[in-house]
Protein backbone atom coordinates (compact mmCIF):
# COMPACT_ATOMS: atom_id res chain seq x y z
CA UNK A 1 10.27 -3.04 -11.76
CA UNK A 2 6.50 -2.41 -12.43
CA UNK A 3 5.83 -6.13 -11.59
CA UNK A 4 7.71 -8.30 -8.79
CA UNK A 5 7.33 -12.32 -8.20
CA UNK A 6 7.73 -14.11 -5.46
CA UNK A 7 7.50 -17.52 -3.64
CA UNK A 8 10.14 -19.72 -6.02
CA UNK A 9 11.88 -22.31 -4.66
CA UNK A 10 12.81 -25.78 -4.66
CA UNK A 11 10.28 -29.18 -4.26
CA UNK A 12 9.67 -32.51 -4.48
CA UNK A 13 7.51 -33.75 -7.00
CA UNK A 14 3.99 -33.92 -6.18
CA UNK A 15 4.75 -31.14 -3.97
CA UNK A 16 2.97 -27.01 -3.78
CA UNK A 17 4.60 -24.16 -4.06
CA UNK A 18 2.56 -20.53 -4.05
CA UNK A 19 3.59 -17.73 -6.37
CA UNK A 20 2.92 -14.48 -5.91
CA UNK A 21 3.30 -11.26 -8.32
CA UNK A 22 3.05 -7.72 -6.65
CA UNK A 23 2.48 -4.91 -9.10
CA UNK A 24 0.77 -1.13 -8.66
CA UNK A 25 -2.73 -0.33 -8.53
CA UNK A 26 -2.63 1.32 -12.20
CA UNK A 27 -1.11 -2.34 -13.84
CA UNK A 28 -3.86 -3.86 -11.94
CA UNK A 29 -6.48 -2.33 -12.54
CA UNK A 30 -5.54 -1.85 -16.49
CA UNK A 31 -3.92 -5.14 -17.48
CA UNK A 32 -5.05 -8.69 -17.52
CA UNK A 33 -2.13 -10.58 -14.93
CA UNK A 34 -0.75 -13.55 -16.61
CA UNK A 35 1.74 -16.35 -15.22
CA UNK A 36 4.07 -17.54 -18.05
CA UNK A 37 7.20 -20.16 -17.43
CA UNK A 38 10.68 -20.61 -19.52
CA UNK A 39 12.57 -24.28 -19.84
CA UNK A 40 16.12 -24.61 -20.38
CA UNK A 41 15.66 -24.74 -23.99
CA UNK A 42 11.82 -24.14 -24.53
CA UNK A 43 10.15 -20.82 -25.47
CA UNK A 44 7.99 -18.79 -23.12
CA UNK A 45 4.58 -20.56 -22.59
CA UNK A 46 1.59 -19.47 -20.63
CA UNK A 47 0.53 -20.93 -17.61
CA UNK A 48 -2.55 -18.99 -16.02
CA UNK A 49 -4.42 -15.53 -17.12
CA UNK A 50 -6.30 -13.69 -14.36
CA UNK A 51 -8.94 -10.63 -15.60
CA UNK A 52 -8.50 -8.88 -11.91
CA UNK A 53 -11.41 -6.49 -13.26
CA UNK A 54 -14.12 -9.49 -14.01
CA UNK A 55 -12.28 -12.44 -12.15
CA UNK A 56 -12.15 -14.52 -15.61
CA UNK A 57 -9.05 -16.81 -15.18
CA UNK A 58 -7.75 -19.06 -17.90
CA UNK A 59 -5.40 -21.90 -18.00
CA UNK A 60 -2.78 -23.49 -20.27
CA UNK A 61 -3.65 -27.15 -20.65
CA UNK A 62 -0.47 -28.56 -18.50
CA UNK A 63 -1.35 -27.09 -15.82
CA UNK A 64 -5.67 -27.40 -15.76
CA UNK A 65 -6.47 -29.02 -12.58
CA UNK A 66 -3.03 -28.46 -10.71
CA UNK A 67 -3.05 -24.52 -10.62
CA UNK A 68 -5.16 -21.75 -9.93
CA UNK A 69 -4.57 -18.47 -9.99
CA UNK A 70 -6.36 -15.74 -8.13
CA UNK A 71 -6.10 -11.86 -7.31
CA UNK A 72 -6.07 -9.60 -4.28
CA UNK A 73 -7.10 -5.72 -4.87
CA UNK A 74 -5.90 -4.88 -1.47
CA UNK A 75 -2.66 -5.78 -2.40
CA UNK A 76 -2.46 -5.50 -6.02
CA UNK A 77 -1.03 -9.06 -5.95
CA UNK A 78 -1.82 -12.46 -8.23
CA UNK A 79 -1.17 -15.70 -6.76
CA UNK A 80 -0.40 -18.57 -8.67
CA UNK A 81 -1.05 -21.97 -6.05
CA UNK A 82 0.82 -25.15 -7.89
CA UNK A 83 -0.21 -28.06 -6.85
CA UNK A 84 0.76 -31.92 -7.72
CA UNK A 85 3.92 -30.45 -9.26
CA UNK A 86 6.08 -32.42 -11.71
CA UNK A 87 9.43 -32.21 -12.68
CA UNK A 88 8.40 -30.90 -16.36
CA UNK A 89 7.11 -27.64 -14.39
CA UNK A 90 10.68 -26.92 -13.64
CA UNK A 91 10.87 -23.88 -15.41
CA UNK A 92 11.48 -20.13 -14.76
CA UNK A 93 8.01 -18.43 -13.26
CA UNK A 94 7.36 -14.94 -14.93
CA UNK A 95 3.99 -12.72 -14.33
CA UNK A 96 3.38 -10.09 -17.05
CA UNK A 97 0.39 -7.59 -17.44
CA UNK A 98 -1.04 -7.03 -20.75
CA UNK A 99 -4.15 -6.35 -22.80
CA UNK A 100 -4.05 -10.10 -23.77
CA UNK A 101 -2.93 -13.34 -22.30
CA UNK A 102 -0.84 -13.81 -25.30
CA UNK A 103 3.36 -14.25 -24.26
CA UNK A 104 3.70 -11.65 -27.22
CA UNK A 105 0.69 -9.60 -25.60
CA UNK A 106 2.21 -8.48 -22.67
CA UNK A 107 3.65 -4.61 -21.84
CA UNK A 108 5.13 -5.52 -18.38
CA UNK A 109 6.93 -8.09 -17.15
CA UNK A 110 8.42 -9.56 -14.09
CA UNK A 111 12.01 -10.61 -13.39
CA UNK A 112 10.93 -14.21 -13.14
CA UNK A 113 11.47 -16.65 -10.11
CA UNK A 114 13.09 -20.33 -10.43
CA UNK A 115 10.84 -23.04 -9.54
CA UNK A 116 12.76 -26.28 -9.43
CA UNK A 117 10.63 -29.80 -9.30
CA UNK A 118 13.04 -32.52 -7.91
CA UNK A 119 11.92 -36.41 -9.06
């Protein structure tokens, strides 16, 4: 795949985990990076946006103050850092690349990592 995530696993609450999403210097370079995150039962929802050209990041409000997001040209890879994770975060972590940070925006996508948030 164009896009490949990394770093899922399993945590107590108020625990970190660090994602990571490895894609090509082209998707990079052309696409906004965005990390987006599927319940049992809930639709896709974005979690972080990262402009890897400008450095403009943007967060979805669940999440503002617990995660950051940040890029690395040398290795075409976006991190996502969770910190002071719940167990409503359990969810399945996706990165996609797109013009927009929209879920329906993106042209790429990952094949998503489980991140499980134990009370």
């Amino acid at each position: 795949g164009q896009l490949e995530e990394s770093g899922g696993g399993l945590v107590q609450a108020g625990g970190s985990l660090r994602l990571s999403c490895t894609t090509n210097d082209f998707i990079y370079d052309y696409y906004n990076i965005g990390w987006f995150r599927e319940a049992p039962g809930k639709e896709r929802e974005g979690v972080s946006c990262i402009n890897t050209s400008n450095g403009f990041t943007s967060y979805g409000d669940s999440v503002k103050g617990r995660f950051t997001t940040s890029a690395d040209r040398s290795k075409s890879t976006v991190y996502l850092q969770m910190r002071s994770l719940k167990p409503e975060d359990t969810a399945v972590y996706y990165c996609g690349a797109g013009h927009s940070c929209d879920v329906t925006g993106q042209s790429y996508w990952g094949q998503g990592t489980q991140v499980t948030v134990s009370s």
